[in-house]
Protein backbone atom coordinates (compact mmCIF):
# COMPACT_ATOMS: atom_id res chain seq x y z
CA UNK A 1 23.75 -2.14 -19.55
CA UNK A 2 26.71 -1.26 -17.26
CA UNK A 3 25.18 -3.28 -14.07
CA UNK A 4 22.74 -3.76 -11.53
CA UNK A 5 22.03 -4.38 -8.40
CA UNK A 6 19.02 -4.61 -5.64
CA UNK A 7 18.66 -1.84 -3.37
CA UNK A 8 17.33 -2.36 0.54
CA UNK A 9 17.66 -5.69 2.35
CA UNK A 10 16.32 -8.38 2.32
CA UNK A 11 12.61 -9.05 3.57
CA UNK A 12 10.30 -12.08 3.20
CA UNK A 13 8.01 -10.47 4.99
CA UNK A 14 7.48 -7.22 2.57
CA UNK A 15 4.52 -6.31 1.03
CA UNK A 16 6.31 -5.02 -2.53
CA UNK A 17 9.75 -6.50 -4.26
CA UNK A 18 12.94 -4.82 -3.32
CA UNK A 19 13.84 -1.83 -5.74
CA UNK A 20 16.28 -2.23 -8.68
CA UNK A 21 18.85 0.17 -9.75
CA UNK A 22 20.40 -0.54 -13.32
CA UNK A 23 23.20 1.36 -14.23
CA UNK A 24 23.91 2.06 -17.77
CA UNK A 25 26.94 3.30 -19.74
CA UNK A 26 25.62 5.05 -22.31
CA UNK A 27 22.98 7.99 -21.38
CA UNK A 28 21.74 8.14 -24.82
CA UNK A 29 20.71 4.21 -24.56
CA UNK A 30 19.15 5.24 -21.35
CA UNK A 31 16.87 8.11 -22.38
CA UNK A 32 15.82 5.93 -25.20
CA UNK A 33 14.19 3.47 -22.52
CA UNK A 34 12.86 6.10 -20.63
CA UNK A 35 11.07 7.74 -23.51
CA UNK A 36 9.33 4.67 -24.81
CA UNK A 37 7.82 3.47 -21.44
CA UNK A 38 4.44 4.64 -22.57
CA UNK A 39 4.81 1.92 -24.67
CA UNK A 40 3.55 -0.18 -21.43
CA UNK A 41 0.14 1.13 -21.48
CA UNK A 42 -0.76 -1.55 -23.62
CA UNK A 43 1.16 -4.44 -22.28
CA UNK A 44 0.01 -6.96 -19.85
CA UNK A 45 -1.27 -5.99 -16.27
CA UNK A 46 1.71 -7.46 -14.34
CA UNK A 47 4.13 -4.96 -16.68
CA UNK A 48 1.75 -1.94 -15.78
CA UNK A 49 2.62 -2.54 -12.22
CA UNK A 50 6.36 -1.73 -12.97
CA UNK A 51 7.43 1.87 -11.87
CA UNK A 52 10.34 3.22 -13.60
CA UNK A 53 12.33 6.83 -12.54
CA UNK A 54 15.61 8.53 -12.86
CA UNK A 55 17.91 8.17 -10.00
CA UNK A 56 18.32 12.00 -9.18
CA UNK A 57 20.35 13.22 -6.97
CA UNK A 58 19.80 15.46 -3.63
CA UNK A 59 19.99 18.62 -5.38
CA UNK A 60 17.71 17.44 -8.39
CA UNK A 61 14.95 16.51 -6.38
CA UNK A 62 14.90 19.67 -4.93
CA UNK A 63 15.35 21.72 -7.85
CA UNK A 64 12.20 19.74 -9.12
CA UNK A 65 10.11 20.20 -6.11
CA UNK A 66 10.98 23.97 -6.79
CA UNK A 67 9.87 23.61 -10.32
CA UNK A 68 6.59 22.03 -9.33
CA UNK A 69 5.68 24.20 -6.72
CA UNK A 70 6.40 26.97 -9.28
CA UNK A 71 4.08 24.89 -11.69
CA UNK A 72 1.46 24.97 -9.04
CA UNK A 73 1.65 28.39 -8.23
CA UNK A 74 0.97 29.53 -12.03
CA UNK A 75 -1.63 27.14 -12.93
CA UNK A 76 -3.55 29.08 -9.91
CA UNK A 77 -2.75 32.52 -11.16
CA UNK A 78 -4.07 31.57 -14.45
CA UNK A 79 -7.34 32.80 -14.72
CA UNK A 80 -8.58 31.98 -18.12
CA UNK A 81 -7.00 28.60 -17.60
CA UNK A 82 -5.65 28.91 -21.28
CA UNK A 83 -2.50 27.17 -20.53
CA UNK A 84 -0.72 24.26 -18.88
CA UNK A 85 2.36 24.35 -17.13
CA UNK A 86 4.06 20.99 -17.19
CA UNK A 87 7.40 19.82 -15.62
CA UNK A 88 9.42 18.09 -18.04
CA UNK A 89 13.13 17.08 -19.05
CA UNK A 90 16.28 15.13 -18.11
CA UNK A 91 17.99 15.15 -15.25
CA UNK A 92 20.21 18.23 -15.11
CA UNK A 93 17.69 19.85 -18.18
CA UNK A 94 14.61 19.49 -16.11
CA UNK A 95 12.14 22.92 -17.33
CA UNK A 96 8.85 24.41 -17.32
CA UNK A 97 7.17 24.21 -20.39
CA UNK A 98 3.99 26.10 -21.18
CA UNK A 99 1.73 24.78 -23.37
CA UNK A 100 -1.66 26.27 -24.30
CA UNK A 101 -4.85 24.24 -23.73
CA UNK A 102 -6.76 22.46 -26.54
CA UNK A 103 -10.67 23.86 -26.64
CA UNK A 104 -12.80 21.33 -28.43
């Protein structure tokens, strides 16, 4: 871990803790801890509380409100509803992928 640091001020009277941004060196080391967060499922209630997201900037967010919109958009068109259209990747590799439904 590179650093860290609290974002917003200071409030006693908020309703939720202040944000934290941690910083690491390595993105490899990162995407490791992003991928096994499903791991919290199972933990304890006050972990399952804990929200965790890439810090994206300006131009990513927008490029993945495109993509979902998109997403959206073809799920809707889909009239045999064989497939489902998920948003998924890394910052800067963020994709469609299309991935055909299960039928039980």
């Amino acid at each position: 871990m590179k650093r860290f640091l609290y974002l917003g001020k200071p409030d006693d009277s908020a309703r939720s803790p202040r944000p934290v941004l941690i910083q690491f060196g390595d993105r490899v080391l990162k995407n490791m801890i992003m991928e096994s967060l499903y791991k919290l499922q199972d933990a304890e209630d006050v972990f399952k509380r804990v929200i965790f997201g890439h810090d994206l900037t300006k131009e990513e967010r927008q490029e993945c409100k495109q993509l979902v919109t998109e997403v959206k958009k073809r799920q809707d068109e889909d009239e045999l509803v064989e497939f489902l259209y998920w948003v998924r990747g890394t910052p800067g590799n963020i994709r469609i992928h299309k991935i055909r439904k299960r039928t039980f």
